[in-house]
N, C-alpha and C. Protein backbone atom coordinates (compact mmCIF):
# COMPACT_ATOMS: atom_id res chain seq x y z
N UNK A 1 -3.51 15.62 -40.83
CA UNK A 1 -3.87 15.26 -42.19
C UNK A 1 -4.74 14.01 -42.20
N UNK A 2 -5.40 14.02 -43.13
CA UNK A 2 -6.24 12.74 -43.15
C UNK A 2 -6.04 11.83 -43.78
N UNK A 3 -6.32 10.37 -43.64
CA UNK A 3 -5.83 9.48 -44.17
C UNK A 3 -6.21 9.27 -45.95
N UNK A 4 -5.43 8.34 -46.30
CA UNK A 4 -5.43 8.07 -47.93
C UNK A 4 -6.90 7.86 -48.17
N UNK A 5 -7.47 6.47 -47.12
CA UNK A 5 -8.92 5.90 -47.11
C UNK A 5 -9.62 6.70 -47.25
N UNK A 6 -9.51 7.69 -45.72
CA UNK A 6 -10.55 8.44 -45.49
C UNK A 6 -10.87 9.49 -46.45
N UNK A 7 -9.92 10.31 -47.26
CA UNK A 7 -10.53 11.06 -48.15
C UNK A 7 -11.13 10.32 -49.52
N UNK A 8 -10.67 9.55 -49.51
CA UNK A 8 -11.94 8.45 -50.85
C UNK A 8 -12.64 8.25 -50.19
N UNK A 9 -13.00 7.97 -49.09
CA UNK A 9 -14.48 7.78 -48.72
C UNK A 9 -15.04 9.06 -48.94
N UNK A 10 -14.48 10.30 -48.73
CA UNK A 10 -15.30 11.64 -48.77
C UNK A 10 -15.89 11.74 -50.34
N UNK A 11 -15.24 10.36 -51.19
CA UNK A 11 -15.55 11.09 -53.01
C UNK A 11 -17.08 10.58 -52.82
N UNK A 12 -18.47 11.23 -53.76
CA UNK A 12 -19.21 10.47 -53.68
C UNK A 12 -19.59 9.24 -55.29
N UNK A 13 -18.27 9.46 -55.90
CA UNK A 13 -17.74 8.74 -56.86
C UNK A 13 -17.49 7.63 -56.63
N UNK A 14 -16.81 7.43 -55.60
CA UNK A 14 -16.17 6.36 -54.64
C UNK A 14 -17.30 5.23 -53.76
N UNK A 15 -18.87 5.67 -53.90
CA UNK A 15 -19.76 5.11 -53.16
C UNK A 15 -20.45 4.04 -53.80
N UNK A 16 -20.82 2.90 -53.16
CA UNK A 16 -21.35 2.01 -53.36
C UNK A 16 -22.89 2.31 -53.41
N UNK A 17 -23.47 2.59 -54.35
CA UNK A 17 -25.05 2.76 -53.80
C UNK A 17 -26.14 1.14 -54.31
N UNK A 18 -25.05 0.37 -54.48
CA UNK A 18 -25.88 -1.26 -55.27
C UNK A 18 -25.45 -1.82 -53.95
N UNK A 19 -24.78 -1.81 -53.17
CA UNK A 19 -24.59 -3.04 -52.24
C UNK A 19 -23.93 -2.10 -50.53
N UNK A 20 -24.76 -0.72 -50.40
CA UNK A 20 -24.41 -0.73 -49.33
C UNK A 20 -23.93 -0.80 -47.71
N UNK A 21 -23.79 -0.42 -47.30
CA UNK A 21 -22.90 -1.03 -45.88
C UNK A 21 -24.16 -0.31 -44.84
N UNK A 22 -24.63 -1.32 -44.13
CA UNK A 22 -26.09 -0.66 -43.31
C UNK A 22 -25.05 -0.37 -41.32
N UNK A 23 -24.91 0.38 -41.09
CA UNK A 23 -24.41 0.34 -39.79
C UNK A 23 -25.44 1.33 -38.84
N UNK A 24 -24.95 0.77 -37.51
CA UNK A 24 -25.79 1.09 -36.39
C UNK A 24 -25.50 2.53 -35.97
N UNK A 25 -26.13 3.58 -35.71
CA UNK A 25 -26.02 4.91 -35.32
C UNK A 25 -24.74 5.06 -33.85
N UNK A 26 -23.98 5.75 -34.44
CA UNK A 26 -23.41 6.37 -33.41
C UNK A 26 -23.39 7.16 -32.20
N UNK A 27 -23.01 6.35 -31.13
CA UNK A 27 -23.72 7.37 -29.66
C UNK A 27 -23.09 8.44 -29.49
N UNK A 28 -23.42 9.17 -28.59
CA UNK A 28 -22.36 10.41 -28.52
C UNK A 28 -20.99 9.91 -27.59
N UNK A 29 -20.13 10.56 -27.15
CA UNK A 29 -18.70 10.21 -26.43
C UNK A 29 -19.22 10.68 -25.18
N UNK A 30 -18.92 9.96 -24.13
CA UNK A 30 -19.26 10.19 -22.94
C UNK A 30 -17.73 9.24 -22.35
N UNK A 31 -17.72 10.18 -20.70
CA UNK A 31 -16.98 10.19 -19.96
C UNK A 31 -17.70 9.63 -18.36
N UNK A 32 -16.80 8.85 -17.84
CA UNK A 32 -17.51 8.24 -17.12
C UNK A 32 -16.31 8.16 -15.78
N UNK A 33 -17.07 8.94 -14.62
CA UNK A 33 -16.21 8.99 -13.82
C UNK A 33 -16.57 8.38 -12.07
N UNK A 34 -15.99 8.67 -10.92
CA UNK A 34 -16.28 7.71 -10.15
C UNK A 34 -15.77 8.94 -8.82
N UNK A 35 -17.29 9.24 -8.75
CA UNK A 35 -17.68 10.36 -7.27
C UNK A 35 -17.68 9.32 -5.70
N UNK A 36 -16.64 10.25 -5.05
CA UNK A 36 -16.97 9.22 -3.55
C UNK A 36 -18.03 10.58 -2.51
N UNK A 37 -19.01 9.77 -1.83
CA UNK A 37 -19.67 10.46 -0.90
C UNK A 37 -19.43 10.17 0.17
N UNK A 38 -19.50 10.88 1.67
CA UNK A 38 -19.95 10.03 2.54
C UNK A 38 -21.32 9.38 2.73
N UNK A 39 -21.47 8.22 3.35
CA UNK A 39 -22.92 7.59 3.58
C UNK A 39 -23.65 8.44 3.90
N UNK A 40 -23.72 9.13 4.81
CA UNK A 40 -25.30 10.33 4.97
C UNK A 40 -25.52 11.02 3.76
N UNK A 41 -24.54 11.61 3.15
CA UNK A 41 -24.58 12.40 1.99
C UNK A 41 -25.49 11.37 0.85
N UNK A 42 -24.59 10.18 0.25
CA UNK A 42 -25.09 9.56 -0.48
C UNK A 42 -26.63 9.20 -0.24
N UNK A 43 -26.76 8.84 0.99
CA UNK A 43 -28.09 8.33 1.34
C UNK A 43 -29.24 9.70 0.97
N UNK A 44 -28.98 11.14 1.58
CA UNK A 44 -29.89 12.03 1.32
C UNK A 44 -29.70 12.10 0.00
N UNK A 45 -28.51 12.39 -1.42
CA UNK A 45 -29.20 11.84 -2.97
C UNK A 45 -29.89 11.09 -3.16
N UNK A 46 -29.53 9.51 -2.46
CA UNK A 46 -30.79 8.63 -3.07
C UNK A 46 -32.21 8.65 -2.95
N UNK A 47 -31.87 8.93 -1.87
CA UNK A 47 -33.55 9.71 -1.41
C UNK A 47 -34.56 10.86 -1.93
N UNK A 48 -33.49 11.65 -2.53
CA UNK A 48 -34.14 12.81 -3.27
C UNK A 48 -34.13 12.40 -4.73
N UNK A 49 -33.03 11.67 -5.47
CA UNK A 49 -33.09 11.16 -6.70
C UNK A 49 -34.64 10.25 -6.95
N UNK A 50 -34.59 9.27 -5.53
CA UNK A 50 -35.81 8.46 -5.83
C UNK A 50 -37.24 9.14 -5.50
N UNK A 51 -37.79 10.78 -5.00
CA UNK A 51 -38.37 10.87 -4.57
C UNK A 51 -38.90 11.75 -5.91
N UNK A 52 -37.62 12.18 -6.98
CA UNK A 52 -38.25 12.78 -8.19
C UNK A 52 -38.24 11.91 -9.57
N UNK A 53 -37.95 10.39 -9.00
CA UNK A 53 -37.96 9.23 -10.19
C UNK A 53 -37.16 9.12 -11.04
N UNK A 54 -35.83 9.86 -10.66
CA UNK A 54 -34.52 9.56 -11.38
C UNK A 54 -33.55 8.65 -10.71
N UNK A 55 -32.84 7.89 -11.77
CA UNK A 55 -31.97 6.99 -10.83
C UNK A 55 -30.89 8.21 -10.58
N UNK A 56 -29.92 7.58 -9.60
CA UNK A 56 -28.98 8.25 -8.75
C UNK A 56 -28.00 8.91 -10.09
N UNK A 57 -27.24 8.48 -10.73
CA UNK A 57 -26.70 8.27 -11.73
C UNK A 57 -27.02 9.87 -12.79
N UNK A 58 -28.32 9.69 -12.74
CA UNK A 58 -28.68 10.43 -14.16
C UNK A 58 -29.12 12.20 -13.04
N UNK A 59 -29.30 11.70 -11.58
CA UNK A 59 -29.93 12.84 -10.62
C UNK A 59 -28.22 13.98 -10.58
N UNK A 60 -27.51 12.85 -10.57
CA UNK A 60 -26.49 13.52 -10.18
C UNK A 60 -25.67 14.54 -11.29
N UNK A 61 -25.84 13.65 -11.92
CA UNK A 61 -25.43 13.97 -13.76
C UNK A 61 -25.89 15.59 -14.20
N UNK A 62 -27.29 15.75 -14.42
CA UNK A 62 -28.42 16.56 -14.37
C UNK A 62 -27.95 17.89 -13.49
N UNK A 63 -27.64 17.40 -11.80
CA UNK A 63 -27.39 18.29 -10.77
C UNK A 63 -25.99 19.14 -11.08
N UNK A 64 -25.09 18.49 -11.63
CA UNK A 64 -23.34 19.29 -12.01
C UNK A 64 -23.93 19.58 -13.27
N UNK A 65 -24.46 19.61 -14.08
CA UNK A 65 -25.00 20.25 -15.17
C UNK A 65 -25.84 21.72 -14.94
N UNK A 66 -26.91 21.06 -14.20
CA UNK A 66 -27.66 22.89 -13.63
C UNK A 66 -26.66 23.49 -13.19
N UNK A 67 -25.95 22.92 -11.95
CA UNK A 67 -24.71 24.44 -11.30
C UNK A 67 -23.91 24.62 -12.04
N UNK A 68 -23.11 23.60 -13.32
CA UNK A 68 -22.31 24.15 -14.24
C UNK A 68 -22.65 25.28 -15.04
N UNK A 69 -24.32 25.66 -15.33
CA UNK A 69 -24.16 26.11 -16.67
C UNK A 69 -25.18 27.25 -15.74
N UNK A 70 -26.04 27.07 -14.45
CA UNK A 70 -26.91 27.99 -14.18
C UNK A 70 -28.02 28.02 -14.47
N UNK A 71 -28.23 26.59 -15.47
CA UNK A 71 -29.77 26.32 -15.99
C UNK A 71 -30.14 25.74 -14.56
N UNK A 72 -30.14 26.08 -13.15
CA UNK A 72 -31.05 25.34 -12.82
C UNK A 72 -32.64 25.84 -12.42
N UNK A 73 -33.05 24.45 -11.72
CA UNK A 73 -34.85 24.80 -11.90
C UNK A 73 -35.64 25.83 -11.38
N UNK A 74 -35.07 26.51 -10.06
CA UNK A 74 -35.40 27.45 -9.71
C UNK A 74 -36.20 27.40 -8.73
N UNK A 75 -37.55 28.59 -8.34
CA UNK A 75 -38.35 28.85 -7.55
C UNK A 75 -39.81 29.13 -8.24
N UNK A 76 -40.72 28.43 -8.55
CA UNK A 76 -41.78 28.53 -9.59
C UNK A 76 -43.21 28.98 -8.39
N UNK A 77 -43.73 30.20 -8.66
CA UNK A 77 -44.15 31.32 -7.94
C UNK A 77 -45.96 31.28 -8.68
N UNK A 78 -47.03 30.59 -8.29
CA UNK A 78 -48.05 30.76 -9.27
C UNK A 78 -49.15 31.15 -8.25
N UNK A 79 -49.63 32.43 -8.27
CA UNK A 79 -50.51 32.72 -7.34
C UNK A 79 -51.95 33.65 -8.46
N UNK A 80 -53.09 33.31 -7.67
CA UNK A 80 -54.41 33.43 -8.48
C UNK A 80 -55.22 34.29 -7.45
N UNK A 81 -55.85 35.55 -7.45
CA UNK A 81 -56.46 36.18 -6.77
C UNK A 81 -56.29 36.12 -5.67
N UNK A 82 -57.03 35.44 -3.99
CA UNK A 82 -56.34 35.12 -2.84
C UNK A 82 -56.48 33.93 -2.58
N UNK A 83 -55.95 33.27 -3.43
CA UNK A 83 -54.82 32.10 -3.62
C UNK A 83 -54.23 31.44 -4.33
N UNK A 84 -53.21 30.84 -3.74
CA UNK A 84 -52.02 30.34 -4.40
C UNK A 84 -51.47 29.12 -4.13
N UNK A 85 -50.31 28.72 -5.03
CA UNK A 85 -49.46 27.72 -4.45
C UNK A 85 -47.88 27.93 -4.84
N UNK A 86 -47.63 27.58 -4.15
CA UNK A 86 -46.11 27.76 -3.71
C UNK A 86 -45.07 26.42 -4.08
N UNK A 87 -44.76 26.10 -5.04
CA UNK A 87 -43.38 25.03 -5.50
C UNK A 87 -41.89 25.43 -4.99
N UNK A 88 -41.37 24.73 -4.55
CA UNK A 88 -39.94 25.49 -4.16
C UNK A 88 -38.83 24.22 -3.87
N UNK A 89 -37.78 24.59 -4.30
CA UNK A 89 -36.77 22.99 -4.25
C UNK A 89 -36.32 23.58 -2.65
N UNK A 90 -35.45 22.78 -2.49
CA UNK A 90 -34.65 22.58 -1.20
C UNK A 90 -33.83 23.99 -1.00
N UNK A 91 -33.35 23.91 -2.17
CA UNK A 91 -31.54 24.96 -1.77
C UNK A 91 -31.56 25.68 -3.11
N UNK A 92 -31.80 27.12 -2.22
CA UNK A 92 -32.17 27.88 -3.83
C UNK A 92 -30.64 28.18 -4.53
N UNK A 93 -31.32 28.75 -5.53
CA UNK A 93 -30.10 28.84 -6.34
C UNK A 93 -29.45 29.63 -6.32
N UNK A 94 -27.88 30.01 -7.17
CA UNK A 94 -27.20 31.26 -7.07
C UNK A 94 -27.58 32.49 -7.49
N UNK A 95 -28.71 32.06 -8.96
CA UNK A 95 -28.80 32.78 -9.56
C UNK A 95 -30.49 32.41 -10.05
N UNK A 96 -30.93 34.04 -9.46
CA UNK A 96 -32.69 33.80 -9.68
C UNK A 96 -33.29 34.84 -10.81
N UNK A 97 -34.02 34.28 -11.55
CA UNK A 97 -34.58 34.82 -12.81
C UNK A 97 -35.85 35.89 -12.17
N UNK A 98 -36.02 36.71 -12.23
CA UNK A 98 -37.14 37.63 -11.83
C UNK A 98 -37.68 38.63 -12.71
N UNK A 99 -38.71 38.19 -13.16
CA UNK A 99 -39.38 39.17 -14.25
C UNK A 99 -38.54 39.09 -15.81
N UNK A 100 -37.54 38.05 -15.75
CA UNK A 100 -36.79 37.98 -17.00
C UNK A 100 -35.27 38.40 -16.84
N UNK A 101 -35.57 38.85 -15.52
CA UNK A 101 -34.13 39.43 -15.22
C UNK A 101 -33.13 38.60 -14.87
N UNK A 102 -32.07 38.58 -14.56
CA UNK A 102 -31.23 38.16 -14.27
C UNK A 102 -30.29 38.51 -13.14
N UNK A 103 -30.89 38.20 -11.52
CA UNK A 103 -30.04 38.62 -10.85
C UNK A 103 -28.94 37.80 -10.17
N UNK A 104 -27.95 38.11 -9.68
CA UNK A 104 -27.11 37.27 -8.92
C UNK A 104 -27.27 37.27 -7.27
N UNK A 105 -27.13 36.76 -6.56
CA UNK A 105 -27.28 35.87 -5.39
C UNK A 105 -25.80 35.96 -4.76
N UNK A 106 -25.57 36.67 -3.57
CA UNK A 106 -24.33 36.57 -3.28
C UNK A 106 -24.01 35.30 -2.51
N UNK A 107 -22.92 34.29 -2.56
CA UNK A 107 -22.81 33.21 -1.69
C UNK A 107 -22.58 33.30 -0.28
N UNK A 108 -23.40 32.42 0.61
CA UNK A 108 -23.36 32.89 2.02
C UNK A 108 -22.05 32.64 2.35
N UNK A 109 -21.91 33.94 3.56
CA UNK A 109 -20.10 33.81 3.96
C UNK A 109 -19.75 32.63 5.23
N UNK A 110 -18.98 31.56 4.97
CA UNK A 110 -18.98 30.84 6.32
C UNK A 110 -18.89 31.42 7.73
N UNK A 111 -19.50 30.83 8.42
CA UNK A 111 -19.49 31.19 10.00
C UNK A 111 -18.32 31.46 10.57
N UNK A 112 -17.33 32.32 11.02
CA UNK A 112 -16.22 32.48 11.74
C UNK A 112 -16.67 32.65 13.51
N UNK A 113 -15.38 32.01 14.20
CA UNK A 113 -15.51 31.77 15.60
C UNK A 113 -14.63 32.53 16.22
N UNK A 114 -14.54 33.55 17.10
CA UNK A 114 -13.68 34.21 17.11
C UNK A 114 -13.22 33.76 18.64
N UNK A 115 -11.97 33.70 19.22
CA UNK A 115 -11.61 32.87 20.51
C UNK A 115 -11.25 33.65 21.33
């Protein structure tokens, strides 16, 4: 239930429009958490964060966002009579868009050692 205040504030009977209250915009709610790497690991993010001009922070942020949702950037394919050029990230993705399509990518199976 909501408070006594708060629903008089909802009247617009209830509003001051001669002497109102000027306040600063509200940010959104964010969560703020604390990833451990090892040093080689960390070091190859910073390196790739700084090599596409994002700080570490916002690279990483961005990166659990693409694999969360599948928006990520992909494989961008632009070729012109006989020739072309070729863009391509590091580590493709699970899931590759082709012609609009939507296919899935099976995940590679780990290496087994048999004794």
């Amino acid at each position: 239930m909501k408070k006594e205040h708060e629903r008089e504030l909802e009247k617009p009977e209830s509003w001051d429009f001669e002497q109102p209250e000027i306040r600063g915009p509200v940010k959104a709610s964010r969560v703020v958490i604390s990833v451990a790497f090892r040093r080689d690991d960390f070091d190859q993010v910073s390196k790739y964060a700084e090599r596409v001009g994002k700080r570490v922070s916002e690279f990483i942020r961005e990166a659990a966002i693409e694999k969360a949702t599948g928006r990520g950037t992909g494989t961008l394919v632009y070729a012109s009579g006989s020739t072309g050029t070729l863009w391509a990230i590091e580590q493709m993705p699970t899931i590759s868009r082709v012609s609009g399509s939507q296919v899935e990518q099976p995940e590679k199976e780990p290496a087994t050692t048999h004794g």
